[in-house]
Protein backbone atom coordinates (compact mmCIF):
# COMPACT_ATOMS: atom_id res chain seq x y z
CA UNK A 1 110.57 83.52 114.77
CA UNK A 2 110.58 80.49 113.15
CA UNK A 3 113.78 79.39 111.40
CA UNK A 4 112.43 77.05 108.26
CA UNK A 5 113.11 74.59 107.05
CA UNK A 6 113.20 73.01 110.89
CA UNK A 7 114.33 69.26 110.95
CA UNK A 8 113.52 69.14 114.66
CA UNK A 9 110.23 70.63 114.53
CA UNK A 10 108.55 69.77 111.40
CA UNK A 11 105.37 70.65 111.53
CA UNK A 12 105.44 73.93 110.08
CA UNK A 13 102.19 74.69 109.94
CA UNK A 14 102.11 74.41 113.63
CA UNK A 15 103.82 77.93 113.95
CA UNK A 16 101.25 79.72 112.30
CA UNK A 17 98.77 78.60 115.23
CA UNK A 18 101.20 79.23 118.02
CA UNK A 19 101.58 83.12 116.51
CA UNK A 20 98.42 83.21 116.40
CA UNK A 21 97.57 82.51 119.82
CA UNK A 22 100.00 85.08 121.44
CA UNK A 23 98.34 88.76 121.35
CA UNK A 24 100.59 90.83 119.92
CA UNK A 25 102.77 88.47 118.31
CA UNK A 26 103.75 87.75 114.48
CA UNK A 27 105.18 85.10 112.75
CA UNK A 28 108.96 86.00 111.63
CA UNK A 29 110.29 83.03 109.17
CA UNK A 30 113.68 82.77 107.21
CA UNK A 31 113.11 80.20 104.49
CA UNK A 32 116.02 78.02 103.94
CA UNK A 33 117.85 79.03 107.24
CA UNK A 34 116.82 75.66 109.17
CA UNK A 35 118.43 75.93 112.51
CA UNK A 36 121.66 77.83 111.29
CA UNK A 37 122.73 81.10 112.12
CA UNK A 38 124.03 82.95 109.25
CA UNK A 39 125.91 86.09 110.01
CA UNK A 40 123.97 87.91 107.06
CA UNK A 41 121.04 87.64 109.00
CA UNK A 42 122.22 88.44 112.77
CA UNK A 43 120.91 92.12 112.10
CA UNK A 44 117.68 90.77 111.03
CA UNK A 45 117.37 88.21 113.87
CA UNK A 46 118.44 90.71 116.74
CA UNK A 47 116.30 93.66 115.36
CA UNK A 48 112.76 91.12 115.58
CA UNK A 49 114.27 89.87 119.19
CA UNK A 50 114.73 93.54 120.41
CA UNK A 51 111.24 94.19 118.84
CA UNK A 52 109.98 91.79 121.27
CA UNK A 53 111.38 92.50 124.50
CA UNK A 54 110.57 96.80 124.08
């Protein structure tokens, strides 16, 4: 999951190639969300998180 805009990590592009190197694994990204936590998208952020860990 990559929250984006990300003013601590900006080098976006670089989250494509970690995704890519984890079998398995997909790139999850919520434009505009930066590295807040909106409740309108808790369902959306724990649903991919409990995708992961099954």
């Amino acid at each position: 999951m990559h929250f984006w805009p990300d003013e601590l990590c900006a080098q976006f592009a670089d989250a494509g190639f970690r995704a890519a190197a984890v079998p398995g694994s997909r790139l999850v990204t919520y434009p505009g969300m930066g590295h807040n936590l909106p409740r309108e998208l808790w369902s959306s952020i724990v649903a991919e998180v409990a995708a992961l860990v099954r």
